[in-house]
N, C-alpha and C. Protein backbone atom coordinates (compact mmCIF):
# COMPACT_ATOMS: atom_id res chain seq x y z
N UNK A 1 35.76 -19.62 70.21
CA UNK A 1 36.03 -19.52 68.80
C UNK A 1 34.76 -19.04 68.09
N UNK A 2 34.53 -18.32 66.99
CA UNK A 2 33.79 -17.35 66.51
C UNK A 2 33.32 -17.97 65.08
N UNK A 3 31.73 -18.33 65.23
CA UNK A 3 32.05 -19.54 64.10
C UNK A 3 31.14 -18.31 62.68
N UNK A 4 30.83 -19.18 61.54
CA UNK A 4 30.23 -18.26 60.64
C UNK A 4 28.96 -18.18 60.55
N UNK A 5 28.44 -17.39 60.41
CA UNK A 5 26.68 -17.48 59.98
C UNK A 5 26.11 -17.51 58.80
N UNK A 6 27.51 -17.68 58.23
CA UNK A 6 26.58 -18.06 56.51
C UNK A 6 26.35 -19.95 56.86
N UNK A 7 24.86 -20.38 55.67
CA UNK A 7 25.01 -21.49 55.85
C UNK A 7 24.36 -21.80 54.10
N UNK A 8 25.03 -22.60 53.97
CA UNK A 8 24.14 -23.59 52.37
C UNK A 8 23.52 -24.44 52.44
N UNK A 9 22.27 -25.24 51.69
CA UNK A 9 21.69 -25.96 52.15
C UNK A 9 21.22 -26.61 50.76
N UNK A 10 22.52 -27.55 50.31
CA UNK A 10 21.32 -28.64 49.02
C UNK A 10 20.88 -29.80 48.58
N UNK A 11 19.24 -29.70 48.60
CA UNK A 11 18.37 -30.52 49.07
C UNK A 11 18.36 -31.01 47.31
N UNK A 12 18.20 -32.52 47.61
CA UNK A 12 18.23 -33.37 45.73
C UNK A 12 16.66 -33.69 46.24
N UNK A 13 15.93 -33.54 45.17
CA UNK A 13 14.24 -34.01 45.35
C UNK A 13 14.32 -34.77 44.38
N UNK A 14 12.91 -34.88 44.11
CA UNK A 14 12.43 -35.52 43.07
C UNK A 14 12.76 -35.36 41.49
N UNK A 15 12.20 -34.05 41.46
CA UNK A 15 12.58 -33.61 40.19
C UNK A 15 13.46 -31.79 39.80
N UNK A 16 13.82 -31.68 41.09
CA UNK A 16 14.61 -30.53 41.46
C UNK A 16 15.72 -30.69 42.30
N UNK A 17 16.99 -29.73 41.91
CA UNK A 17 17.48 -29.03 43.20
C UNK A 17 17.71 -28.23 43.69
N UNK A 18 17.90 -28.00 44.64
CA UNK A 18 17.43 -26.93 45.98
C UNK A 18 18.57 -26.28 46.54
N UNK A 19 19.17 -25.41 46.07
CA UNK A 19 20.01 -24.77 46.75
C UNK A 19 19.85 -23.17 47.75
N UNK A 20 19.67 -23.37 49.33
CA UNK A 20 19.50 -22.56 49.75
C UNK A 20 20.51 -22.02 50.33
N UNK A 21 20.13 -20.56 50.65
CA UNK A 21 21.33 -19.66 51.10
C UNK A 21 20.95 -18.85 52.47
N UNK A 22 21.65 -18.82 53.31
CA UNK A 22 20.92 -18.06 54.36
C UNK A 22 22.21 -17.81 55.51
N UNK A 23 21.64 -17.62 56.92
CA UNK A 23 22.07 -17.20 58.23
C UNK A 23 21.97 -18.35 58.97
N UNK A 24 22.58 -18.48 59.93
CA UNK A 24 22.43 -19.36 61.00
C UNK A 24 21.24 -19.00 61.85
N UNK A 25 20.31 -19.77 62.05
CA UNK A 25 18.75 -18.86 62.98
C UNK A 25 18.67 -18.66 62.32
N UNK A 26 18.42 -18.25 61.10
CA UNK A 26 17.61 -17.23 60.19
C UNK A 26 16.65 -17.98 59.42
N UNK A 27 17.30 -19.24 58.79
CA UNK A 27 16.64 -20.04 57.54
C UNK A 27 17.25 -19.41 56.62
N UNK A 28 16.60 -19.40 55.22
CA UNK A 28 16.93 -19.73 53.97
C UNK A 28 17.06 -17.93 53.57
N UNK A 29 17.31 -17.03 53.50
CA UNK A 29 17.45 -15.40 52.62
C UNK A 29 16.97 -15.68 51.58
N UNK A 30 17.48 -16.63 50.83
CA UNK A 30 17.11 -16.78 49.12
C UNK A 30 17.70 -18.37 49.04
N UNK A 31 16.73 -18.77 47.59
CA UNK A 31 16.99 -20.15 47.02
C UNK A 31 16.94 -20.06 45.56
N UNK A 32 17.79 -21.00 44.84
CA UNK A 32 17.48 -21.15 43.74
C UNK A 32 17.59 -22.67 43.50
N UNK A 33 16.78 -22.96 42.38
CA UNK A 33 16.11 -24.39 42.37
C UNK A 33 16.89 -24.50 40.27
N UNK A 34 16.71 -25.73 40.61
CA UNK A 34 17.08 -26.43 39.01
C UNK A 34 17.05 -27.85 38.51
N UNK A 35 16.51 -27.77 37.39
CA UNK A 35 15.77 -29.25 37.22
C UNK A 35 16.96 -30.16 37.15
N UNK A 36 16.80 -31.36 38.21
CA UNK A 36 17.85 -32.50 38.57
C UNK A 36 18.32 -32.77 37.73
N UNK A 37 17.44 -33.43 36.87
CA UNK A 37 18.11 -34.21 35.63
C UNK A 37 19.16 -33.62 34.60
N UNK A 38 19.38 -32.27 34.58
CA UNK A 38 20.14 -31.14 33.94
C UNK A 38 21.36 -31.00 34.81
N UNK A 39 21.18 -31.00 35.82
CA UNK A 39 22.19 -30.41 36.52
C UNK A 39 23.45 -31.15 36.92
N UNK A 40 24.43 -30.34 36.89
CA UNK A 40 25.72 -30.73 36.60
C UNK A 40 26.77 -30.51 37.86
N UNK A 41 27.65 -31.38 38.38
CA UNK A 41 28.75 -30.50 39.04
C UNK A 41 29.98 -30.25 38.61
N UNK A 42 30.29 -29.27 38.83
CA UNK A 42 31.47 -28.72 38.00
C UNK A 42 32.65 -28.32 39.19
N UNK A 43 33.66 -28.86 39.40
CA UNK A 43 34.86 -28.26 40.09
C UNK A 43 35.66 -28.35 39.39
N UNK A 44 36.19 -26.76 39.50
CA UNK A 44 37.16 -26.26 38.75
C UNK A 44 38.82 -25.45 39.83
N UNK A 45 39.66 -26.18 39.11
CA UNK A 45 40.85 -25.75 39.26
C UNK A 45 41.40 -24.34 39.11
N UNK A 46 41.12 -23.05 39.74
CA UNK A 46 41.32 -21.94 39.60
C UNK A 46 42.74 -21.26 40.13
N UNK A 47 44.35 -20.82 39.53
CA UNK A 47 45.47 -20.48 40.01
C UNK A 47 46.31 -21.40 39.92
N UNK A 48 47.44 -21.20 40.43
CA UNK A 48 48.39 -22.48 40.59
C UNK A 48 49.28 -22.22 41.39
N UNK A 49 50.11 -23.46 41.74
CA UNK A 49 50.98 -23.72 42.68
C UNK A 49 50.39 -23.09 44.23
N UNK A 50 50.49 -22.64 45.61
CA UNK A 50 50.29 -22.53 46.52
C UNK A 50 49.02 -21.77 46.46
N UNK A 51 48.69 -21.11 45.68
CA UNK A 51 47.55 -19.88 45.41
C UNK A 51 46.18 -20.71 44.81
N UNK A 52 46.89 -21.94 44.55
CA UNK A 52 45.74 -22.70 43.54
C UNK A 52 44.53 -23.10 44.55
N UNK A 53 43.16 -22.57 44.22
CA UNK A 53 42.08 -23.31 44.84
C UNK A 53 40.69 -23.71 43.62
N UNK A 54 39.88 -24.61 44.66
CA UNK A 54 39.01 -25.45 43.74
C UNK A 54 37.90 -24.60 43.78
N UNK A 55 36.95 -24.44 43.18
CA UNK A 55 35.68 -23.83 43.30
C UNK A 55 34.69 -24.52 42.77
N UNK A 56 33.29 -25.26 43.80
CA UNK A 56 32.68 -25.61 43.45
C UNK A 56 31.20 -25.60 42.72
N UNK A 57 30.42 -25.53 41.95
CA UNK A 57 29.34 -25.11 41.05
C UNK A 57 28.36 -26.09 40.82
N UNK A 58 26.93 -25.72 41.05
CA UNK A 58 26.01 -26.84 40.82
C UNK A 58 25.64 -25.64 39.28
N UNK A 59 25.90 -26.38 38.16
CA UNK A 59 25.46 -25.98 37.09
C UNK A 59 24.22 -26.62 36.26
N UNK A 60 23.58 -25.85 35.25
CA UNK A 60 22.44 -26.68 34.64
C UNK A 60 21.86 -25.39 33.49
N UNK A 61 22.22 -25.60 32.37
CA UNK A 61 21.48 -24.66 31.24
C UNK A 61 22.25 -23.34 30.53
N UNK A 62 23.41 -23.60 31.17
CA UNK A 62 24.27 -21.76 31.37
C UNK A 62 24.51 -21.63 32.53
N UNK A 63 23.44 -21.60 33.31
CA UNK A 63 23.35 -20.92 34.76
C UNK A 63 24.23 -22.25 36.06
N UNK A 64 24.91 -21.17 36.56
CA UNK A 64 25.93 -21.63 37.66
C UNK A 64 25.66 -21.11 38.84
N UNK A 65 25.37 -21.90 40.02
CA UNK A 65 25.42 -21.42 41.27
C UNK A 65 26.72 -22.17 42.07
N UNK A 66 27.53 -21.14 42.61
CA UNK A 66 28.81 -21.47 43.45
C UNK A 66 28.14 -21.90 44.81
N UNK A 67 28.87 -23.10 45.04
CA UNK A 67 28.81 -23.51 46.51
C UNK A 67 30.02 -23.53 47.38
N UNK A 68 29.89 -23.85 48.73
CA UNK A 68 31.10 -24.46 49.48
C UNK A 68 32.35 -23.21 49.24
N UNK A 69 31.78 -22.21 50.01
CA UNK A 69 32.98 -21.52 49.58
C UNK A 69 33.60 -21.38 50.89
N UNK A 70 33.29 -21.39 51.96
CA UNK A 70 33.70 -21.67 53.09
C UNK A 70 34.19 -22.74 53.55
N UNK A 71 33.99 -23.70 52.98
CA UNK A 71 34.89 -25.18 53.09
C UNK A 71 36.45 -25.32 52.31
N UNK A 72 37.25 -25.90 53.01
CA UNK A 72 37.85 -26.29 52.50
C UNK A 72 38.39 -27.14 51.36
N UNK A 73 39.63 -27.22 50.27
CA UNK A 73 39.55 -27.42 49.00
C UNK A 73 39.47 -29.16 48.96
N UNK A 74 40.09 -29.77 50.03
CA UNK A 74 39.91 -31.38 50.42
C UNK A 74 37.96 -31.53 50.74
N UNK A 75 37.16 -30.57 51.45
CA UNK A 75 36.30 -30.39 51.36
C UNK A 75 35.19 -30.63 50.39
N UNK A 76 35.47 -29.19 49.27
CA UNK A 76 35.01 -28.84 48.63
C UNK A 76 34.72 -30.44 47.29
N UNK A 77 36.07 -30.81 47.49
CA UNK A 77 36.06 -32.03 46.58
C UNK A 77 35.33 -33.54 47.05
N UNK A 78 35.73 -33.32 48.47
CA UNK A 78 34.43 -34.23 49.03
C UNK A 78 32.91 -34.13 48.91
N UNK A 79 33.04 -32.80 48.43
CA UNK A 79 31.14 -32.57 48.51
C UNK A 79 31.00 -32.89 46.59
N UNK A 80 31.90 -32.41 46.12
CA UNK A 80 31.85 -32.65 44.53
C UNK A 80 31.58 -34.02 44.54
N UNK A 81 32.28 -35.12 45.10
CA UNK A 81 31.91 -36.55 44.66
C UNK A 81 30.63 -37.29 45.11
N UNK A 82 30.23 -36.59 46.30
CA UNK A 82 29.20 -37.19 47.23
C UNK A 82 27.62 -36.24 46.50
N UNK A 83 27.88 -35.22 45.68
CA UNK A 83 26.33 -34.65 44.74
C UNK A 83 26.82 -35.43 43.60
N UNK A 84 27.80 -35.98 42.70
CA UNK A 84 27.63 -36.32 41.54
C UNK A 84 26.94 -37.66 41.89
N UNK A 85 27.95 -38.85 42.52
CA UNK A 85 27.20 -39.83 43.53
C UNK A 85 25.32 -39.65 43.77
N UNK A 86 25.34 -38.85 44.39
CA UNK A 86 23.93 -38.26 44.48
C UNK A 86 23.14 -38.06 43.24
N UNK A 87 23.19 -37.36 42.81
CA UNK A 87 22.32 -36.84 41.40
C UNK A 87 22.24 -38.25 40.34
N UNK A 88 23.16 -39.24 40.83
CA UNK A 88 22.76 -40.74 39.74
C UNK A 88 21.63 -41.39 40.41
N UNK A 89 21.63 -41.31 41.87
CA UNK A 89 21.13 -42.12 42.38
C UNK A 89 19.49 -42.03 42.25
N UNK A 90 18.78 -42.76 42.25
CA UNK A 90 17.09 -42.68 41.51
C UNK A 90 16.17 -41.61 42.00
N UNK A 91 15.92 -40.62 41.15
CA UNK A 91 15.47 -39.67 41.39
C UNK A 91 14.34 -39.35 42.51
N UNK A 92 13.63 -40.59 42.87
CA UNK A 92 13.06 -40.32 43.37
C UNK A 92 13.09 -40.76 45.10
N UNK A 93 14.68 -40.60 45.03
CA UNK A 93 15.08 -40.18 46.33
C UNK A 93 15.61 -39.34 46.56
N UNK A 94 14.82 -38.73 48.07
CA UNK A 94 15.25 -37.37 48.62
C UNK A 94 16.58 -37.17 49.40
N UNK A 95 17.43 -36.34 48.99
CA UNK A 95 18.85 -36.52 49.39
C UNK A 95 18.94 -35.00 50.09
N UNK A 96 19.19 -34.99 51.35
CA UNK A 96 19.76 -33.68 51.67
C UNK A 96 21.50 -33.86 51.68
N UNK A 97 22.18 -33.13 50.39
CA UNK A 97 23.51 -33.60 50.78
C UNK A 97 24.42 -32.80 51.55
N UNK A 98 24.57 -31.79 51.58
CA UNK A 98 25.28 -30.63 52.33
C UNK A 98 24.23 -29.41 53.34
N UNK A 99 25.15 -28.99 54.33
CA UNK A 99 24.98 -27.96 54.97
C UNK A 99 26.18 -27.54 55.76
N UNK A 100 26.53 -26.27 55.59
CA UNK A 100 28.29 -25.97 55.73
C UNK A 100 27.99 -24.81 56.34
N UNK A 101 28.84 -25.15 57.40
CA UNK A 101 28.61 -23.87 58.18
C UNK A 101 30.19 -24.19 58.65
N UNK A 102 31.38 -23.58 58.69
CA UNK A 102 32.45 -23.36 59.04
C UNK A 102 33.25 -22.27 60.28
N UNK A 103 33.94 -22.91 60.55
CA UNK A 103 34.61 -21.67 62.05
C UNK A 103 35.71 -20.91 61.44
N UNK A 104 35.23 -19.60 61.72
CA UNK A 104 36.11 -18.58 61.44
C UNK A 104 37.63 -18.94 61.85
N UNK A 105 38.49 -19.03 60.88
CA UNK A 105 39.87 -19.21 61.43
C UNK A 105 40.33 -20.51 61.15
N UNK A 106 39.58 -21.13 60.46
CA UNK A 106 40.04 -22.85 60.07
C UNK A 106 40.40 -23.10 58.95
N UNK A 107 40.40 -21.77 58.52
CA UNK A 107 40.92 -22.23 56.25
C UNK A 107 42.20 -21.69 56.89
């Protein structure tokens, strides 16, 4: 089975978070970072009836970065509760909460 090489990676710090983007082997291509205390998760209900899916967003200021797009929508909502969960919890613990790497052929 033929899995994917995209992977996400977001890290809750201290006073940031860390959303990286990359390859499998590769590490990180690009990151973008945003101050914790701002930042928001947002899942949103996009379509309806059979077509309907969730899309998830670490937001903060305007600016939106989409996550979990390779996960599934039971997924996607599991990772929504487990960063909001996260982002209360005292800042000055380090939380790595996700890394998603999915097999081609499982959505």
């Amino acid at each position: 089975m033929q899995r994917s090489l995209h992977r996400q990676v977001v890290s809750l710090g201290e006073e940031t978070v860390r959303i990286e983007f990359g390859m499998a082997g590769q590490g990180a291509i690009y990151s973008v970072e945003m101050p914790r205390y701002w930042t928001r998760v947002l899942l949103e209900n996009e379509g309806d009836g059979p077509r309907r899916q969730y899309r998830l967003w670490l937001a903060n200021s305007g600016n939106r970065v989409r996550i979990g797009q390779f996960l599934t929508d039971e997924e996607r909502k599991a990772l929504a509760a487990r960063l909001q969960c996260a982002l209360r919890l005292s800042p000055t613990l380090n939380v790595t909460a996700m890394a998603t790497e999915k097999t081609l052929g499982d959505a």
